[in-house]
Structure formats: structure tokens, C-alpha cells
N, C-alpha and C. Protein backbone atom coordinates (compact mmCIF):
# COMPACT_ATOMS: atom_id res chain seq x y z
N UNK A 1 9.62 -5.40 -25.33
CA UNK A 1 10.42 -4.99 -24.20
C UNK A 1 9.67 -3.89 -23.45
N UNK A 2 10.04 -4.02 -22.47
CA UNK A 2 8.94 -2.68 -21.64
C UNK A 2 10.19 -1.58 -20.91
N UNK A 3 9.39 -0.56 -21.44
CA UNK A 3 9.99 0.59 -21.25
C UNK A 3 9.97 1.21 -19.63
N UNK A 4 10.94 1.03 -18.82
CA UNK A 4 10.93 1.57 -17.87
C UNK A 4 11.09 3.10 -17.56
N UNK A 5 9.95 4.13 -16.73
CA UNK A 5 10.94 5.76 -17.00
C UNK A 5 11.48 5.78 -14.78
N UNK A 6 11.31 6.89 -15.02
CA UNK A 6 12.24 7.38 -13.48
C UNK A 6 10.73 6.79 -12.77
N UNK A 7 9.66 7.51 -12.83
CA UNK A 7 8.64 6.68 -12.25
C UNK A 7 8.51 5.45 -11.63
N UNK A 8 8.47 4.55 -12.21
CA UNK A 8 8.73 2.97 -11.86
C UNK A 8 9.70 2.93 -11.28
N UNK A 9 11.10 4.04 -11.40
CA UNK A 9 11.75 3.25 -10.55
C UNK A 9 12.31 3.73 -9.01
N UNK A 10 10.95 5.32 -8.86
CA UNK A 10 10.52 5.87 -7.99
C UNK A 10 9.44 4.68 -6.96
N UNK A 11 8.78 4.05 -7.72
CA UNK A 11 7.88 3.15 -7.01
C UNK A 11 8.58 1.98 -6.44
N UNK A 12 9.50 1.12 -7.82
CA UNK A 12 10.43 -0.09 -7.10
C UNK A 12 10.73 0.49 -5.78
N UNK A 13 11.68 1.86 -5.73
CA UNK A 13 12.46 2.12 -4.72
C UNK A 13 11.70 2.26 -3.42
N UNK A 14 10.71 2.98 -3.26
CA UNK A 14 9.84 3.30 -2.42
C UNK A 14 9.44 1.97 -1.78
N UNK A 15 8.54 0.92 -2.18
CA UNK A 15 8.16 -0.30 -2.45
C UNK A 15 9.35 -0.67 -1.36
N UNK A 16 10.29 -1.10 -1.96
CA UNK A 16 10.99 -1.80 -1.54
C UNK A 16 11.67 -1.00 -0.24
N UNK A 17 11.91 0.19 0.21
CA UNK A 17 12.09 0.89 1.39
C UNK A 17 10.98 0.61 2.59
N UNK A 18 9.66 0.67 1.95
CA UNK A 18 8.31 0.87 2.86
C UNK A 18 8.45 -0.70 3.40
N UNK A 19 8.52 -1.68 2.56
CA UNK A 19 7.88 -2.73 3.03
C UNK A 19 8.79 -3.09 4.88
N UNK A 20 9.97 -2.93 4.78
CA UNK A 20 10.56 -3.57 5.62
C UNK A 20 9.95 -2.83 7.00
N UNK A 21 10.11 -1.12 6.80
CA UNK A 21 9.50 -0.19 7.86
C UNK A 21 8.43 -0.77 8.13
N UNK A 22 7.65 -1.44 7.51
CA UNK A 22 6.45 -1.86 7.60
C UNK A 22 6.13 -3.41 8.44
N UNK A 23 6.77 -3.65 8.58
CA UNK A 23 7.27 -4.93 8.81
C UNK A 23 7.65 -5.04 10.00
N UNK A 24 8.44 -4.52 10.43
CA UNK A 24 8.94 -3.79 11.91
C UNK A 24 8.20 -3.26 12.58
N UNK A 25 7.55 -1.65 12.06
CA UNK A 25 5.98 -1.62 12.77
C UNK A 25 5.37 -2.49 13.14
N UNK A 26 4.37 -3.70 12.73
CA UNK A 26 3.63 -4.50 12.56
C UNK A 26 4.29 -5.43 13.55
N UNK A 27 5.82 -5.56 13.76
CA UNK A 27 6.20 -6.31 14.70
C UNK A 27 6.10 -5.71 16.01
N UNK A 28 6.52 -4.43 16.01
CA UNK A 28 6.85 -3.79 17.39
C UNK A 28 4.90 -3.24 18.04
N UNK A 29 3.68 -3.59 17.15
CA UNK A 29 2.59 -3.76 17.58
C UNK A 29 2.40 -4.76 18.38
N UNK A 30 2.82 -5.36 17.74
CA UNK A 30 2.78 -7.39 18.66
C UNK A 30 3.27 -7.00 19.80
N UNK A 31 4.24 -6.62 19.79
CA UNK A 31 5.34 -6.85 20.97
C UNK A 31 5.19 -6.01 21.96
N UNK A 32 4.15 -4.78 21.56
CA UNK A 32 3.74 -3.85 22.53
C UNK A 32 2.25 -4.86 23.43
N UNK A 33 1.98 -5.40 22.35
CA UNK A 33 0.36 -6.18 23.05
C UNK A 33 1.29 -7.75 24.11
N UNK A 34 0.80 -9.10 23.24
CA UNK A 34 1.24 -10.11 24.39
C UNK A 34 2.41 -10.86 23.90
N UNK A 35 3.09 -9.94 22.75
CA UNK A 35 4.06 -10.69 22.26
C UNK A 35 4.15 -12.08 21.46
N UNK A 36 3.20 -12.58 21.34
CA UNK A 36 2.87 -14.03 20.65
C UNK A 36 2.33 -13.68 19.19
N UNK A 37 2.83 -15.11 18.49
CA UNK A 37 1.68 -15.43 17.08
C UNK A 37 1.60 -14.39 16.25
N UNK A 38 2.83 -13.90 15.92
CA UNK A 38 3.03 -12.59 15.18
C UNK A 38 2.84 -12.86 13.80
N UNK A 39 3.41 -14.30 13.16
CA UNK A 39 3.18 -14.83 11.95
C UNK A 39 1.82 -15.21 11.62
N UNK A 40 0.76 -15.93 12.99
CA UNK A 40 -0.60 -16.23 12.37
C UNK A 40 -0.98 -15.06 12.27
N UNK A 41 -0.75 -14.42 13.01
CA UNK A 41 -1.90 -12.80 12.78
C UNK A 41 -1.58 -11.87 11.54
N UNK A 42 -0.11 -11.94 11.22
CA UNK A 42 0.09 -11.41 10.24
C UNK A 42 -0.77 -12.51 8.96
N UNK A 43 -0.78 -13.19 8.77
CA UNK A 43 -1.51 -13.57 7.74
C UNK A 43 -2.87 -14.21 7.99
N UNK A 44 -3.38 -14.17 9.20
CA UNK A 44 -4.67 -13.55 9.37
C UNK A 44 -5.26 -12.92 8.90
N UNK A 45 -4.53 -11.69 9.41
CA UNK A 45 -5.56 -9.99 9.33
C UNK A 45 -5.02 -9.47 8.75
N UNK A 46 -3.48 -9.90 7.77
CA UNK A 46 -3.06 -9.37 6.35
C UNK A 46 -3.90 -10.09 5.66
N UNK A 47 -4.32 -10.82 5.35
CA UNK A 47 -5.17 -11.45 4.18
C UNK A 47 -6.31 -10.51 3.70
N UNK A 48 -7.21 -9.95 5.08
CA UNK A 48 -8.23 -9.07 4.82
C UNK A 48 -8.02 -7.72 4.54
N UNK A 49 -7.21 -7.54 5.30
CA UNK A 49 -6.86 -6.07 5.25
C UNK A 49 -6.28 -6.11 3.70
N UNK A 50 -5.42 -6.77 2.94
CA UNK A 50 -4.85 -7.12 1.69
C UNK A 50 -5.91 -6.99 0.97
N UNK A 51 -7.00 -7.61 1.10
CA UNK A 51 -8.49 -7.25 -0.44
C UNK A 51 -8.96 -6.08 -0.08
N UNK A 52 -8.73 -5.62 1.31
CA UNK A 52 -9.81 -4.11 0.97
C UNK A 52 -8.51 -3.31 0.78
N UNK A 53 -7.47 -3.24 0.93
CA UNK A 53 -6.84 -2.20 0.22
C UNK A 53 -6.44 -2.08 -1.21
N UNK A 54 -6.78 -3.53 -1.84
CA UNK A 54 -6.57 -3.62 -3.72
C UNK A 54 -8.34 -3.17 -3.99
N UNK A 55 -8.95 -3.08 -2.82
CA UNK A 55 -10.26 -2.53 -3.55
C UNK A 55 -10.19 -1.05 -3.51
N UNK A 56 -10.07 -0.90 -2.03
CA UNK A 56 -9.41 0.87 -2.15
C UNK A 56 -8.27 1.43 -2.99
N UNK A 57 -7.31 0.61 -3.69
CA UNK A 57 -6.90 1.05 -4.63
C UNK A 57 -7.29 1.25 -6.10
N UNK A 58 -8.10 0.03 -6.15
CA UNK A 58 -8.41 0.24 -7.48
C UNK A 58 -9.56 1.55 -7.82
N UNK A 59 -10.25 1.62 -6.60
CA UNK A 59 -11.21 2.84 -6.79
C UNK A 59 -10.42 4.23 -6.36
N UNK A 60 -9.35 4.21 -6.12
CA UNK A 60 -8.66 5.42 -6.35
C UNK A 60 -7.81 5.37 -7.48
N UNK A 61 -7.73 4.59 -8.03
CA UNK A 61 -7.00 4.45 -9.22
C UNK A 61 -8.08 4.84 -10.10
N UNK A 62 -9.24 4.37 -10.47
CA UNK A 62 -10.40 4.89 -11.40
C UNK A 62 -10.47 6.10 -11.21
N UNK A 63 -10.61 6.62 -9.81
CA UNK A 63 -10.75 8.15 -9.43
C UNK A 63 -10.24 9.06 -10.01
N UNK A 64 -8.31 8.77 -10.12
CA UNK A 64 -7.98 9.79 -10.08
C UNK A 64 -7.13 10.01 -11.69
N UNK A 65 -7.60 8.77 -11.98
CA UNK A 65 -6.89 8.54 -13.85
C UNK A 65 -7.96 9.17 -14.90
N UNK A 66 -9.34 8.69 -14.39
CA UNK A 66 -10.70 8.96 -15.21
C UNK A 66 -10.51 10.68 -15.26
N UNK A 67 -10.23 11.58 -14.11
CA UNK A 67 -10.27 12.86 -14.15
C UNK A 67 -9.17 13.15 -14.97
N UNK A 68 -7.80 12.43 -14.47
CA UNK A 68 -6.47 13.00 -15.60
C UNK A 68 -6.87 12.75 -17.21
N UNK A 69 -7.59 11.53 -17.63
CA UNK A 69 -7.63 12.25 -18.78
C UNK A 69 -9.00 12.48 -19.40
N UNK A 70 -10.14 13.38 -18.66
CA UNK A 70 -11.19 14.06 -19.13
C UNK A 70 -10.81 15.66 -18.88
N UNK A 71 -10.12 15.58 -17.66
CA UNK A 71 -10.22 17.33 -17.53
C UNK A 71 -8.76 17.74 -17.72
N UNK A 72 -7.85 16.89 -17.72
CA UNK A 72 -6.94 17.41 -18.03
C UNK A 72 -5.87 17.10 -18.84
N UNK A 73 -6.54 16.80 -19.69
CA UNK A 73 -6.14 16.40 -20.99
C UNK A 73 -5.02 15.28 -21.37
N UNK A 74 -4.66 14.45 -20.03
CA UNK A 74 -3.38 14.09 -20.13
C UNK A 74 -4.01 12.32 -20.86
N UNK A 75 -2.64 11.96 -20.87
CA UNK A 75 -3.08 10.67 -21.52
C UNK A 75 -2.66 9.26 -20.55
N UNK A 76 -3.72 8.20 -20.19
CA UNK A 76 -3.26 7.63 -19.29
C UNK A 76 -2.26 6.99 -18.33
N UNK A 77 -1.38 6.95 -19.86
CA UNK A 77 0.15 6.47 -19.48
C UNK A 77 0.70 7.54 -18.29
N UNK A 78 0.67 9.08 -18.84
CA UNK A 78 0.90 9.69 -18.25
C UNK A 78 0.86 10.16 -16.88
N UNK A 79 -0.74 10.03 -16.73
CA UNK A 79 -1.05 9.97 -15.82
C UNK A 79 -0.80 8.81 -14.14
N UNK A 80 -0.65 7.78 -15.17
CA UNK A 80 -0.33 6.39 -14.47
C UNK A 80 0.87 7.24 -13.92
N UNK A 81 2.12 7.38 -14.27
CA UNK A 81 3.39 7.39 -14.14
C UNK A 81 3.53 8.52 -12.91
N UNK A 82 2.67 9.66 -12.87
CA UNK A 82 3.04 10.55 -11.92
C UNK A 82 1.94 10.34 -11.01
N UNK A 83 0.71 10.00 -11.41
CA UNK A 83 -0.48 9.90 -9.85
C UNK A 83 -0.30 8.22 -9.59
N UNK A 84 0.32 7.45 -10.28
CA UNK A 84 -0.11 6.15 -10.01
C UNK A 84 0.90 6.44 -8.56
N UNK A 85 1.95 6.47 -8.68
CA UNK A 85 3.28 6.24 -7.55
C UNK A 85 2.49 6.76 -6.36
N UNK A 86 1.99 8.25 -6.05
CA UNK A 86 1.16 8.66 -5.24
C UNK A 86 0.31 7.78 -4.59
N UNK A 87 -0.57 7.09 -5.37
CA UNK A 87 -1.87 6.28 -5.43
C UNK A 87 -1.42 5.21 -4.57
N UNK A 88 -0.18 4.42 -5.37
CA UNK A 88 0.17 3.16 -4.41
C UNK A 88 1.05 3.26 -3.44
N UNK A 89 1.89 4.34 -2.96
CA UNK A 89 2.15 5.04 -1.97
C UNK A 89 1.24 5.10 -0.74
N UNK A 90 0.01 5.68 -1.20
CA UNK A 90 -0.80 5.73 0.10
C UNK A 90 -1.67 4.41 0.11
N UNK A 91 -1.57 3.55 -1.07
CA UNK A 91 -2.20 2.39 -0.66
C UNK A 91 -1.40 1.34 0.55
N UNK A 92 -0.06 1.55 0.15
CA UNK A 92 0.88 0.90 0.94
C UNK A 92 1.17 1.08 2.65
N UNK A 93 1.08 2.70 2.90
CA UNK A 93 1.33 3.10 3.99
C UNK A 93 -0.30 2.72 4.60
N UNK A 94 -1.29 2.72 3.98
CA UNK A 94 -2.69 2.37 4.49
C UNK A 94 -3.17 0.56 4.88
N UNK A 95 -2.21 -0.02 3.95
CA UNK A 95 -1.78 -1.30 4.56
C UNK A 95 -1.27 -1.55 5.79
N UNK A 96 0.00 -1.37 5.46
CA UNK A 96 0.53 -1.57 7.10
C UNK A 96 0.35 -0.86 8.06
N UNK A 97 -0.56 0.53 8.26
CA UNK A 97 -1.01 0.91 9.48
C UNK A 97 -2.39 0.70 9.55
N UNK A 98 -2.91 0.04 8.80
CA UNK A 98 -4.58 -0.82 9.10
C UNK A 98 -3.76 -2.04 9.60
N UNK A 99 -2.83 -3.00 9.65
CA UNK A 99 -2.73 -4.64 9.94
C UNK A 99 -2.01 -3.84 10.91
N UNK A 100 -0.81 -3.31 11.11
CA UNK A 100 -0.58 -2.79 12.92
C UNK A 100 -1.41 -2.36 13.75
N UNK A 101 -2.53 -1.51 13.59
CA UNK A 101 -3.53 -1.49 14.42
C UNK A 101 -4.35 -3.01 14.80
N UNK A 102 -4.25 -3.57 13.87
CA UNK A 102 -5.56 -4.65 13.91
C UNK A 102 -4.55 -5.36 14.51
N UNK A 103 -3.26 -5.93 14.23
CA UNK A 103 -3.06 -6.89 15.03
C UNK A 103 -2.30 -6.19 16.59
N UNK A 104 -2.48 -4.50 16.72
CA UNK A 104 -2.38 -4.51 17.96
C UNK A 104 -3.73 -4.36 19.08
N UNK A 105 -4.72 -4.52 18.46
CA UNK A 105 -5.79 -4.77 18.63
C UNK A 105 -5.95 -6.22 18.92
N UNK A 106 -5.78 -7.40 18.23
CA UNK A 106 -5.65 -8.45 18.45
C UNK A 106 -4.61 -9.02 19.30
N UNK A 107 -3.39 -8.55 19.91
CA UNK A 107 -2.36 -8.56 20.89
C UNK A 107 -2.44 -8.21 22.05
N UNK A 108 -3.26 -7.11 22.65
CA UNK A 108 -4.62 -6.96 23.95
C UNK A 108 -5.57 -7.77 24.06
């Protein structure tokens, strides 16, 4: 059974708040450019933008876990639970304002 703490369900919550804001942004980009093809572009230029931000995550994830437990003694779990939420926090908000730019870039 897997042990859920407040963490995870700091991230579910978040997660599930961001995406929609996110979503809306990404629409109201379109709609500022020519208004069209909001679905191809979203999975267009979400597709790419989608691998470089699991690459930029994962190298901030190495970043900032490798230091929690060499210098500060903590143990990964630990670490996961309070820098991970951070980590995919800004991976998330770095998503959807890289694909709203790009597809308001692509909407001009």
C-alpha cells in the first residue's frame, strides 16, 4: 500500500488547480493572435515543449535531491516530499507559459 503524507496531497491539489488556469491561458493566447486551431497547436507545440520540460525536470530533480542528501543530511524520501512539490511546481507553471507564448507566437 503506498503511504500518502500532506505533501502529495499538496501536489494532487496544486496539479489539479494549475492545470485548468493553464488551460485558459493557453486559450486566451490563441484568441489574442487569429483565433483558430487551438487544439492542433496545442498538441503541436505541447508535444515539444512536454519533453523539454520532463528533461528540465529531471535535471532539477538530480540537482536539487543529490545536494539534499550529501550536504544536508536528509534522506531522499524526504527530500522528495518537500523540494519535489517545489520542483514540479515550477516545472508546471514553465509548461504552460512556454506553450502560451509559443502558440501565441504561432497565432500572429
Amino acid at each position: 500500500m503506498i503511504d500518502l503524507n500532506r505533501w502529495d496531497a499538496y501536489l494532487d491539489f496544486s496539479t489539479v488547480a494549475l492545470a485548468p488556469l493553464g488551460v485558459i491561458y493557453c486559450y486566451l493566447q490563441n484568441w489574442h493572435g487569429d483565433d483558430r486551431e487551438f487544439i492542433e497547436r496545442w498538441v503541436c507545440i505541447g508535444f515539444p515543449v512536454g519533453i523539454q520540460m520532463l528533461l528540465l525536470l529531471f535535471i532539477a530533480i538530480v540537482v536539487t535531491l543529490v545536494p539534499a542528501d550529501l550536504i544536508f543530511g536528509m534522506e531522499i524520501s524526504d527530500a522528495t516530499n518537500v523540494w519535489g512539490v517545489g520542483v514540479t511546481l515550477a516545472a508546471e507553471f514553465y509548461f504552460f507559459a512556454r506553450l502560451g507564448s509559443s502558440i501565441r507566437i504561432a497565432a500572429n
